[in-house]
C-alpha atoms as a PDB file:
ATOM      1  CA  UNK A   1    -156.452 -63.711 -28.846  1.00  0.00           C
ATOM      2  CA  UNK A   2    -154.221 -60.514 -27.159  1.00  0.00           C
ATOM      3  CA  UNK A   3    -151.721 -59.376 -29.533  1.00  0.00           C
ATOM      4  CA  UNK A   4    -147.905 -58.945 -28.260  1.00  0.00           C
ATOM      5  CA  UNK A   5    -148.517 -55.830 -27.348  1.00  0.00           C
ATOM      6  CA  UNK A   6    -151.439 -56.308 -24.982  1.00  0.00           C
ATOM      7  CA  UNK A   7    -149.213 -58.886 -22.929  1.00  0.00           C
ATOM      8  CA  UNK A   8    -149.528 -58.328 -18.810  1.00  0.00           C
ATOM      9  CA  UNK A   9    -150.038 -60.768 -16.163  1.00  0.00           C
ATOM     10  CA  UNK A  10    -153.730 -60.039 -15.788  1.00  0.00           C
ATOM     11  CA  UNK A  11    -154.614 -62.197 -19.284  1.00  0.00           C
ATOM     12  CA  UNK A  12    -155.301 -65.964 -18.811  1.00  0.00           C
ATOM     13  CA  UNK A  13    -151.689 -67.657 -19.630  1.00  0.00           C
ATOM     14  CA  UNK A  14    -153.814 -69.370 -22.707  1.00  0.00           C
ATOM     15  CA  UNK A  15    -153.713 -66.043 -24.374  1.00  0.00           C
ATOM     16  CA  UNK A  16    -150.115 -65.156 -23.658  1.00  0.00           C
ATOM     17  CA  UNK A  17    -147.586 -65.854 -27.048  1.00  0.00           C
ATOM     18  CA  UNK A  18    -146.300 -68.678 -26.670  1.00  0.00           C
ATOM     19  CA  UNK A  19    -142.977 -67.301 -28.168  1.00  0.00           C
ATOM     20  CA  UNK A  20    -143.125 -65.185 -24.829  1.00  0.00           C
ATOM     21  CA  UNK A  21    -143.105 -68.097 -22.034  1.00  0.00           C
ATOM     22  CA  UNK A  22    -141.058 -70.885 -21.006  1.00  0.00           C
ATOM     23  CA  UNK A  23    -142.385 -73.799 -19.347  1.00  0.00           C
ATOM     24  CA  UNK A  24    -140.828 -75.573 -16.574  1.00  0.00           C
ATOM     25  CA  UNK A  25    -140.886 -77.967 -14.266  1.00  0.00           C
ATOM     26  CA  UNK A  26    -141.556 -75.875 -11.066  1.00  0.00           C
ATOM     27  CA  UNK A  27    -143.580 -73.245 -13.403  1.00  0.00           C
ATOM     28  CA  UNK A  28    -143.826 -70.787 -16.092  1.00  0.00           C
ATOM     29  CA  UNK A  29    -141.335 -67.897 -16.578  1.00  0.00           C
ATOM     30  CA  UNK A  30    -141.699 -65.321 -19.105  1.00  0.00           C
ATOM     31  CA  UNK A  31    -138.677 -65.221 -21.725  1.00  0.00           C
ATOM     32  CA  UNK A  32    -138.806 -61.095 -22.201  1.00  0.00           C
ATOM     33  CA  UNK A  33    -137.850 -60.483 -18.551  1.00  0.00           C
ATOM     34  CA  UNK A  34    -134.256 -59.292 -17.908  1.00  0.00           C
ATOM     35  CA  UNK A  35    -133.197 -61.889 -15.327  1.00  0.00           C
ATOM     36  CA  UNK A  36    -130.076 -60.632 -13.610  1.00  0.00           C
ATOM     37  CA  UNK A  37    -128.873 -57.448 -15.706  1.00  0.00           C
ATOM     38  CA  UNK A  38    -130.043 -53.998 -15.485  1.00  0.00           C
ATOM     39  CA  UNK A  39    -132.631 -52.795 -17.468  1.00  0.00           C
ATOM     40  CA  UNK A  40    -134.558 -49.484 -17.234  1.00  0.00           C
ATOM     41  CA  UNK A  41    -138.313 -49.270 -15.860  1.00  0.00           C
ATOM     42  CA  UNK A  42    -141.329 -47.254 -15.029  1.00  0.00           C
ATOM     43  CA  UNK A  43    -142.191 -47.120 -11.244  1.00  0.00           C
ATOM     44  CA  UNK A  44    -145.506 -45.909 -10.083  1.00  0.00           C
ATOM     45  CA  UNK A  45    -146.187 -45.419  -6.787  1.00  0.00           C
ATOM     46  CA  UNK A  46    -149.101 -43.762  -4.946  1.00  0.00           C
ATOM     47  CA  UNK A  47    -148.213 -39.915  -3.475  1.00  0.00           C
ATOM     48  CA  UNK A  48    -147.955 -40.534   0.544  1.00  0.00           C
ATOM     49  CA  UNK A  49    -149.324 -37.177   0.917  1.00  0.00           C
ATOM     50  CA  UNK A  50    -151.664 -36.295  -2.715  1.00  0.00           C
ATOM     51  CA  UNK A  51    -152.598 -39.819  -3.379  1.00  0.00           C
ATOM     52  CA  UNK A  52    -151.983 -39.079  -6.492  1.00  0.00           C
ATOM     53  CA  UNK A  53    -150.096 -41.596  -8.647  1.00  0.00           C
ATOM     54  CA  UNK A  54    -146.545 -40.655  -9.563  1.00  0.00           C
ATOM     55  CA  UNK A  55    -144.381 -42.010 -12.421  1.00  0.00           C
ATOM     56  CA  UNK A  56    -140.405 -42.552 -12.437  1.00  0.00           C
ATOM     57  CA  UNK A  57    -138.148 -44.185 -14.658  1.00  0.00           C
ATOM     58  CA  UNK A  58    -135.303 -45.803 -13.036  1.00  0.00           C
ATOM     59  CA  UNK A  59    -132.560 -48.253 -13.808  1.00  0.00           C
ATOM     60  CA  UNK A  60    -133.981 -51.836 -11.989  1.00  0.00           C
ATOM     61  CA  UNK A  61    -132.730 -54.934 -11.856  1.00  0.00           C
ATOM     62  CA  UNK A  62    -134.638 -58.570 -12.047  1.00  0.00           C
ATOM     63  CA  UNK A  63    -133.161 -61.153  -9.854  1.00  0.00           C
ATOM     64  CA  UNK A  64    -135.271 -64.256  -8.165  1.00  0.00           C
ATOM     65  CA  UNK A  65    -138.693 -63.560  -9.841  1.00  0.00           C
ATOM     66  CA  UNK A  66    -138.349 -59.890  -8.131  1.00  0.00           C
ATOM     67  CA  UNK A  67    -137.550 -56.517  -9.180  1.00  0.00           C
ATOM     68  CA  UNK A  68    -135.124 -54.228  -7.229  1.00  0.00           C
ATOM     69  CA  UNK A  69    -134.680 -50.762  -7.466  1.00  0.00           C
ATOM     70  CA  UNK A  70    -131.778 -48.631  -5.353  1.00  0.00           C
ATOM     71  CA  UNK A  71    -130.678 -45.442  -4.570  1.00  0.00           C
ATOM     72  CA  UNK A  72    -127.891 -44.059  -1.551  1.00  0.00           C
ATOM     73  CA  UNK A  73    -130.369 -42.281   0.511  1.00  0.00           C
ATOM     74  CA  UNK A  74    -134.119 -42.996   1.593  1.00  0.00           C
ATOM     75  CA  UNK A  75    -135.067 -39.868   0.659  1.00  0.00           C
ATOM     76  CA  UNK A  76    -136.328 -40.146  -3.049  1.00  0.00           C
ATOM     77  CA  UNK A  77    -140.149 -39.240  -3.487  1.00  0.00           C
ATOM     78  CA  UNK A  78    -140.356 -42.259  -4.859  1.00  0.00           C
ATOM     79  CA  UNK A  79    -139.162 -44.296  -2.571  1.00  0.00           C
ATOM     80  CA  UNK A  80    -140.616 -42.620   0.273  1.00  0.00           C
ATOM     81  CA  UNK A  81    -143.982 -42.934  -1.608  1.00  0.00           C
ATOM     82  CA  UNK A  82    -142.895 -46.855  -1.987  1.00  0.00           C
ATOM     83  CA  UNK A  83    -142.545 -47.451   1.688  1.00  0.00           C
ATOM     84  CA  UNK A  84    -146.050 -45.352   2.760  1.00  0.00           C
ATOM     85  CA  UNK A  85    -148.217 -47.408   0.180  1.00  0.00           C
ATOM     86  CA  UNK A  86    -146.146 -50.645  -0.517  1.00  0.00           C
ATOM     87  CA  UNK A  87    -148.902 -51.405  -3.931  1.00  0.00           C
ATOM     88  CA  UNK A  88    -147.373 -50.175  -6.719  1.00  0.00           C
ATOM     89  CA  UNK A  89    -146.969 -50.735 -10.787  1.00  0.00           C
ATOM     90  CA  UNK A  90    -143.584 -51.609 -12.445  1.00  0.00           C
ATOM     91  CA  UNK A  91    -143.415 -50.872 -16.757  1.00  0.00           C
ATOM     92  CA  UNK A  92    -141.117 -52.229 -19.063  1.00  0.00           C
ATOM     93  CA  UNK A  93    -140.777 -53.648 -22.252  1.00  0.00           C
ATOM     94  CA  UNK A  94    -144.488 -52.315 -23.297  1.00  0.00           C
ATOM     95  CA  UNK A  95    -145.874 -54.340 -20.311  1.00  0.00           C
ATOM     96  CA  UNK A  96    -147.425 -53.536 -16.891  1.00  0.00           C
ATOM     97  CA  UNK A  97    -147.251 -55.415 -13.647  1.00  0.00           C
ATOM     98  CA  UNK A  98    -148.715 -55.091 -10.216  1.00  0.00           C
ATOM     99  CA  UNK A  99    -147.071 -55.573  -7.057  1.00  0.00           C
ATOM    100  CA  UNK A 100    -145.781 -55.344  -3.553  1.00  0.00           C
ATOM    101  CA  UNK A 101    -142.795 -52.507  -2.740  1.00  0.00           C
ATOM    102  CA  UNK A 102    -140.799 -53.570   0.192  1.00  0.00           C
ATOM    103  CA  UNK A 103    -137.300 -52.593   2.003  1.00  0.00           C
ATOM    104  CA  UNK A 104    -134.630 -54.712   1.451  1.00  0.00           C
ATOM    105  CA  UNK A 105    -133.143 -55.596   4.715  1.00  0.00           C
ATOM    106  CA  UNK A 106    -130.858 -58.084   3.936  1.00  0.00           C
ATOM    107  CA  UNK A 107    -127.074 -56.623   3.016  1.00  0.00           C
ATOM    108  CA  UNK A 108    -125.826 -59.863   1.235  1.00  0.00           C
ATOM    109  CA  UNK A 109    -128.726 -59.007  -1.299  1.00  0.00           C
ATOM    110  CA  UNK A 110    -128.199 -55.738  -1.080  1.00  0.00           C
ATOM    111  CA  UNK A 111    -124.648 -55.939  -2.317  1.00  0.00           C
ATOM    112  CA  UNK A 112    -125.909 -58.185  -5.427  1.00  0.00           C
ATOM    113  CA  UNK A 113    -128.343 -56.036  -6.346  1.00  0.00           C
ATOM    114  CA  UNK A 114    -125.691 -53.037  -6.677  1.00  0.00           C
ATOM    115  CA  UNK A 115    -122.919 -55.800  -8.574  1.00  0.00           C
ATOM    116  CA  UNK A 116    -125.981 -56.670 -11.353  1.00  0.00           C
ATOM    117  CA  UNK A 117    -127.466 -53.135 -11.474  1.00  0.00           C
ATOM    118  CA  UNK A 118    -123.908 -51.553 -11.879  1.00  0.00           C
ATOM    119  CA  UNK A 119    -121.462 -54.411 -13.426  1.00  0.00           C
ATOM    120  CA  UNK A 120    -118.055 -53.347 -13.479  1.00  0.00           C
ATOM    121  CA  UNK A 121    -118.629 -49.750 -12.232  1.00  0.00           C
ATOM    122  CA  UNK A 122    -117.194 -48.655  -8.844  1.00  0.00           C
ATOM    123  CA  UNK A 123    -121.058 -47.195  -7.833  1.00  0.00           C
ATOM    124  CA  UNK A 124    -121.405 -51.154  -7.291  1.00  0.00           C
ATOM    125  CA  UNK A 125    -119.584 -51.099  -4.173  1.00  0.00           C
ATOM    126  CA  UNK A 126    -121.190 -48.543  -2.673  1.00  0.00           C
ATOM    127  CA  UNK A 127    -123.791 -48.748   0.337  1.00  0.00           C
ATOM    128  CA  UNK A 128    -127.344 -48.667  -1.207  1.00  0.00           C
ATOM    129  CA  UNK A 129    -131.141 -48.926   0.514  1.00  0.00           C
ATOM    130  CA  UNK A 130    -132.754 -51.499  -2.197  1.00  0.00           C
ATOM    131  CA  UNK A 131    -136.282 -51.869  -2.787  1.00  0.00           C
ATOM    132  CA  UNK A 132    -137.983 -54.767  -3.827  1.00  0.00           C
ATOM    133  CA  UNK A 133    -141.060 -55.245  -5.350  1.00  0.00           C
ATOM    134  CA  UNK A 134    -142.489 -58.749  -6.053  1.00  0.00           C
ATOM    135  CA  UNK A 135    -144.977 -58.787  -8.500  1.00  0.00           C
ATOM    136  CA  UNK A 136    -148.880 -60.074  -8.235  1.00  0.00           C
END
């Protein structure tokens, strides 16, 4: 048995808590994600030039079984890094997932992403690039 700490999507779901996962009809969802409010993560992407792997923290936001990070320009590192190697790792809450960086393309989700990651602050209405990583 894994201990709560130890929790990532690579253990068989028989070994996850059971405190830490709801079960539902169309599948399981884990109860310690942040669904729809901002919440701040590690992002680690692959250098595009060193190969190296590079760490950020950044505010993100869970919404539809996806994390979604944002900033005004394409220019970050870390985004650029993102977009030249789209596998990547995602920390929070003492856990570590795997997964798939793409370019958010659509502006409707776009805008959402900016309301949830910035409630109630003008920065919410501003025009973002939004990356999305869905996780293995």
């Amino acid at each position: 048995m894994i201990h709560d700490d130890e929790v990532s999507l690579w253990h068989p779901i028989s070994e996850i808590p059971i405190k830490w996962v709801k079960f539902l009809d169309y599948g399981i969802f884990f109860v310690n994600s942040k669904n729809n409010q901002a919440f701040t993560a590690i992002l680690k992407t692959k250098g595009r030039k060193t190969g190296k792997e590079h760490s950020v923290m950044l505010r993100a936001v869970m919404y539809m079984d996806k994390i979604y990070f944002s900033r005004h320009r394409p220019d970050g590192d870390w985004f650029k890094n993102a977009i030249s190697n789209s596998d990547v790792k995602v920390e929070f809450d003492n856990l570590s997932y795997s997964g798939k960086a793409a370019i958010v393309l659509d502006k409707n989700l776009e805008r959402k992403i900016s309301e949830l990651k910035y409630p109630g602050e003008k920065r919410a209405k501003e025009s973002r690039v939004v990356l999305e990583v869905s996780l293995n």
